[in-house]
PDB file of N, CA and C in Angstrom:
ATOM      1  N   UNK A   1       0.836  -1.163   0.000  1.00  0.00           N
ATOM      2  CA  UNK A   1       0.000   0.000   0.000  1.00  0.00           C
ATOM      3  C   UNK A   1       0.894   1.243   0.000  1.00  0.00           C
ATOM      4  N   UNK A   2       0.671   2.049  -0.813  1.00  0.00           N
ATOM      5  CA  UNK A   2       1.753   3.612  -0.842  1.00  0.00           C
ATOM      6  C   UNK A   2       1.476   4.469   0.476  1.00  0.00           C
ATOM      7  N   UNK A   3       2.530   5.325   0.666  1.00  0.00           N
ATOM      8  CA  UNK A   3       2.478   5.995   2.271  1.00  0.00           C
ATOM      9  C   UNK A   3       1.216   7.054   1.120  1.00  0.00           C
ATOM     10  N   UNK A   4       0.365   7.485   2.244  1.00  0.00           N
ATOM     11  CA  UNK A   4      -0.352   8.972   1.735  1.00  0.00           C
ATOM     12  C   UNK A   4       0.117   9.931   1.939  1.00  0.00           C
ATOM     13  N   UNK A   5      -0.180  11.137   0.623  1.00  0.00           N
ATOM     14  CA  UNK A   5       0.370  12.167   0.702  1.00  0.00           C
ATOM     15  C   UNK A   5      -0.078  13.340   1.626  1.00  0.00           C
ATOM     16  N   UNK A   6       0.335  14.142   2.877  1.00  0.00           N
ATOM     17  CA  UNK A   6      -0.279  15.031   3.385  1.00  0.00           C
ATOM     18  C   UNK A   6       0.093  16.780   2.969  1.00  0.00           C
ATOM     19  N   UNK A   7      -0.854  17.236   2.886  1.00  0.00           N
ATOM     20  CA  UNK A   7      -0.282  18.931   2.157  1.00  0.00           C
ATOM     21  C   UNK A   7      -1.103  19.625   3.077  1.00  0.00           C
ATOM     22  N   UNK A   8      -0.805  20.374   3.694  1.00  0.00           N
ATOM     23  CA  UNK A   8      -1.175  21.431   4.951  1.00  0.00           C
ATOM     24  C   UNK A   8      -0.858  22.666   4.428  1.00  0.00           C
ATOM     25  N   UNK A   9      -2.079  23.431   4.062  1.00  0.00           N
ATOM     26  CA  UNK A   9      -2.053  24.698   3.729  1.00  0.00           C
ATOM     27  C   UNK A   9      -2.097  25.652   4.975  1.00  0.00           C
ATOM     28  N   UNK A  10      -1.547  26.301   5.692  1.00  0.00           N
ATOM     29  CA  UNK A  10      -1.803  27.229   6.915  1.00  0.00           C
ATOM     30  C   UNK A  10      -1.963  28.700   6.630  1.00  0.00           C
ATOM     31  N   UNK A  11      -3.150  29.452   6.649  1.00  0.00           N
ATOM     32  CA  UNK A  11      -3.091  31.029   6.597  1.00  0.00           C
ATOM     33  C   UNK A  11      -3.511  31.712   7.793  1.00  0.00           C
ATOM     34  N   UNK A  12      -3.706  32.858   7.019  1.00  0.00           N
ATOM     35  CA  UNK A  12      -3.812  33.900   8.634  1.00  0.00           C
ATOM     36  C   UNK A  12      -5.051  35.151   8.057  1.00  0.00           C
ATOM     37  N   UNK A  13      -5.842  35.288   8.735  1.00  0.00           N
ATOM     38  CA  UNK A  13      -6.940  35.933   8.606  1.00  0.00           C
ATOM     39  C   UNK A  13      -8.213  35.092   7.791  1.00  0.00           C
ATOM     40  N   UNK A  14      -8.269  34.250   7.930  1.00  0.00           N
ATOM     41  CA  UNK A  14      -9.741  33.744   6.923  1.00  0.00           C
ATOM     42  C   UNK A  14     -10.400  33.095   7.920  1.00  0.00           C
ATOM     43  N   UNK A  15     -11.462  32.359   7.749  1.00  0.00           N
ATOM     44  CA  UNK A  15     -11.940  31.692   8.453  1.00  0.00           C
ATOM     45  C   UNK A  15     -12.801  30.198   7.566  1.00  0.00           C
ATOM     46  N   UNK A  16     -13.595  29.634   8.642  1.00  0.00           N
ATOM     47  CA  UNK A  16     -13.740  28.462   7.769  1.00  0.00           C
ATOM     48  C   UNK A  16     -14.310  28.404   6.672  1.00  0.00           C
ATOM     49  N   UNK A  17     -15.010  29.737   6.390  1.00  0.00           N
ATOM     50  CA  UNK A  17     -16.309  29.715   5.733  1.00  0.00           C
ATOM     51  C   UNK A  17     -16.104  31.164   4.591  1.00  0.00           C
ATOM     52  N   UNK A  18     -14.028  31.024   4.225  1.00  0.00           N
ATOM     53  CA  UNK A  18     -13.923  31.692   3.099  1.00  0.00           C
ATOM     54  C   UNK A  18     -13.177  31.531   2.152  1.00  0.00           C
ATOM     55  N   UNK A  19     -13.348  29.821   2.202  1.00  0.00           N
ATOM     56  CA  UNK A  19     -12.924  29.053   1.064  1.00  0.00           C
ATOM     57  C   UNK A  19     -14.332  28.608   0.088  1.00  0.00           C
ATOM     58  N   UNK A  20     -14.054  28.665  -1.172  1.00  0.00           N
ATOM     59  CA  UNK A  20     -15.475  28.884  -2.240  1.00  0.00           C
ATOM     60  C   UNK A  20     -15.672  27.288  -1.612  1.00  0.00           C
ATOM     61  N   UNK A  21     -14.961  26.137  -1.454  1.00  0.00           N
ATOM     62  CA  UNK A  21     -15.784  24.902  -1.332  1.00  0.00           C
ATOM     63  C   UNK A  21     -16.576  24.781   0.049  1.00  0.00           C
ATOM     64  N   UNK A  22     -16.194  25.469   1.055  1.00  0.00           N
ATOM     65  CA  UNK A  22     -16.703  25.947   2.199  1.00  0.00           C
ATOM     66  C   UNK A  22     -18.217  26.677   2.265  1.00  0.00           C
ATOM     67  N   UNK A  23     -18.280  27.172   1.123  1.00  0.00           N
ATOM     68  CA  UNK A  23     -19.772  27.860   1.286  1.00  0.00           C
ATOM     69  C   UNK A  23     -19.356  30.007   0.913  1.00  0.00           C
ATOM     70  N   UNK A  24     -18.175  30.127   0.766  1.00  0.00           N
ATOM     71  CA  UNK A  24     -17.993  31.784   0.473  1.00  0.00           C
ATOM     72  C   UNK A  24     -18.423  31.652  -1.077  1.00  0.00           C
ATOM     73  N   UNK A  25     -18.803  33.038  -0.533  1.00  0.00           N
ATOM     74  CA  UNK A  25     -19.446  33.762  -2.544  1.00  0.00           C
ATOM     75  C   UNK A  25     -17.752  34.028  -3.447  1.00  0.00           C
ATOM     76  N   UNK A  26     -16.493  34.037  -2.395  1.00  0.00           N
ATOM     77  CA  UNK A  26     -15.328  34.281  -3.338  1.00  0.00           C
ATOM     78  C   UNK A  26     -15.125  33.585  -3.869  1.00  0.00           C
ATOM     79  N   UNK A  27     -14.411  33.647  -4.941  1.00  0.00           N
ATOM     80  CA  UNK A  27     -13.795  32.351  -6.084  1.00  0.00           C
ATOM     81  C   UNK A  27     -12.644  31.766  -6.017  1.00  0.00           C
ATOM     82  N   UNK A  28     -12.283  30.439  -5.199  1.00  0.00           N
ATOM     83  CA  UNK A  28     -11.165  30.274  -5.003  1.00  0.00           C
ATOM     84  C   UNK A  28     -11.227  28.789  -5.552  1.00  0.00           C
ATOM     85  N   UNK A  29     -10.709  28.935  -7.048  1.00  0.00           N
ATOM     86  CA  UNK A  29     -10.547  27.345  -7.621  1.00  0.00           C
ATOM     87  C   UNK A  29      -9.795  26.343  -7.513  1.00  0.00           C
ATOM     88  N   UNK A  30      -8.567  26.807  -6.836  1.00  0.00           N
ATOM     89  CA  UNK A  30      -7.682  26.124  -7.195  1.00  0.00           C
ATOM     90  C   UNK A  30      -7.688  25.248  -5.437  1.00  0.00           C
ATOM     91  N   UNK A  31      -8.212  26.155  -4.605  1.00  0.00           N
ATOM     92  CA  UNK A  31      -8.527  25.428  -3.337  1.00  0.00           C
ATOM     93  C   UNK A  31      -9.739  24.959  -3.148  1.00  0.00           C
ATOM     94  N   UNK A  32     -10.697  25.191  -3.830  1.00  0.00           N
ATOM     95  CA  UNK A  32     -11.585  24.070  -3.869  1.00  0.00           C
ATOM     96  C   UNK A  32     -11.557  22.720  -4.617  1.00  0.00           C
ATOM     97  N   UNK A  33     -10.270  22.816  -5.703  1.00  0.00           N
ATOM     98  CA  UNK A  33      -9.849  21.494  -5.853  1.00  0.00           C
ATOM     99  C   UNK A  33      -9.424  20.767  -5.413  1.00  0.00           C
ATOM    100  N   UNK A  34      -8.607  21.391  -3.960  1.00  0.00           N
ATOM    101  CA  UNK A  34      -7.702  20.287  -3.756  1.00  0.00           C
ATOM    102  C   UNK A  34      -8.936  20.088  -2.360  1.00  0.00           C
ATOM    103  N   UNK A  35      -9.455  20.680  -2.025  1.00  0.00           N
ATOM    104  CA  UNK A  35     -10.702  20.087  -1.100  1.00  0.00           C
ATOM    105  C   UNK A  35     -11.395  19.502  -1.410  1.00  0.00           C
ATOM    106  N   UNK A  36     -11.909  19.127  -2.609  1.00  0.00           N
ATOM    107  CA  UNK A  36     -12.961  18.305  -3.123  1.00  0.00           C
ATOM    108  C   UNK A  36     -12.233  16.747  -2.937  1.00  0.00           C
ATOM    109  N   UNK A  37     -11.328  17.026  -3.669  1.00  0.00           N
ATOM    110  CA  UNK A  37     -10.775  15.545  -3.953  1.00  0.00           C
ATOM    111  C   UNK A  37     -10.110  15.577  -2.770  1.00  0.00           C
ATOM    112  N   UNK A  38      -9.829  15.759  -1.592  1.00  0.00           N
ATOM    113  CA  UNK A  38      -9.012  15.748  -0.310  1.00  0.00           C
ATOM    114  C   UNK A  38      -9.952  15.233   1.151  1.00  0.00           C
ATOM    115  N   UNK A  39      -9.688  14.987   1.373  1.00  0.00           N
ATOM    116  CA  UNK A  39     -10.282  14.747   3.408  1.00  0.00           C
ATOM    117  C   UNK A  39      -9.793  15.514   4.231  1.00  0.00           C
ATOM    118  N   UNK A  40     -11.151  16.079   5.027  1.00  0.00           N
ATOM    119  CA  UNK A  40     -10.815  17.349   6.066  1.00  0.00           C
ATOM    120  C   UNK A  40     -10.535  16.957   7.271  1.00  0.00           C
ATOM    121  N   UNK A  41      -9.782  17.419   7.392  1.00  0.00           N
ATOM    122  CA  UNK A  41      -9.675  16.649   9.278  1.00  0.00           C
ATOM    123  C   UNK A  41      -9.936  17.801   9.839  1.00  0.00           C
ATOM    124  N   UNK A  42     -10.465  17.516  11.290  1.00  0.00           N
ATOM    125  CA  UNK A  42     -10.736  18.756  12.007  1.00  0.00           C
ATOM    126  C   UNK A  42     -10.309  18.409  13.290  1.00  0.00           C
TER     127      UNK A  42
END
């Protein structure tokens, strides 16, 4: 079985709900790709 890959994006000022796959009206494509196809841990 291959090890899985982990990618940890960390920012500063946003919150959960201002990423476009999250539910914001902004347009952020390239991070709602890698959330779609990704698992959220919380």
């Amino acid at each position: 079985m291959p090890k899985p890959n982990f990618l940890l994006i960390m920012g500063d000022d946003f919150g959960y709900s201002d990423i476009g796959a999250f539910g914001s009206e902004i347009s952020t494509p390239n991070l709602d790709a890698i959330a779609n196809d990704g698992k959220v841990l919380t």
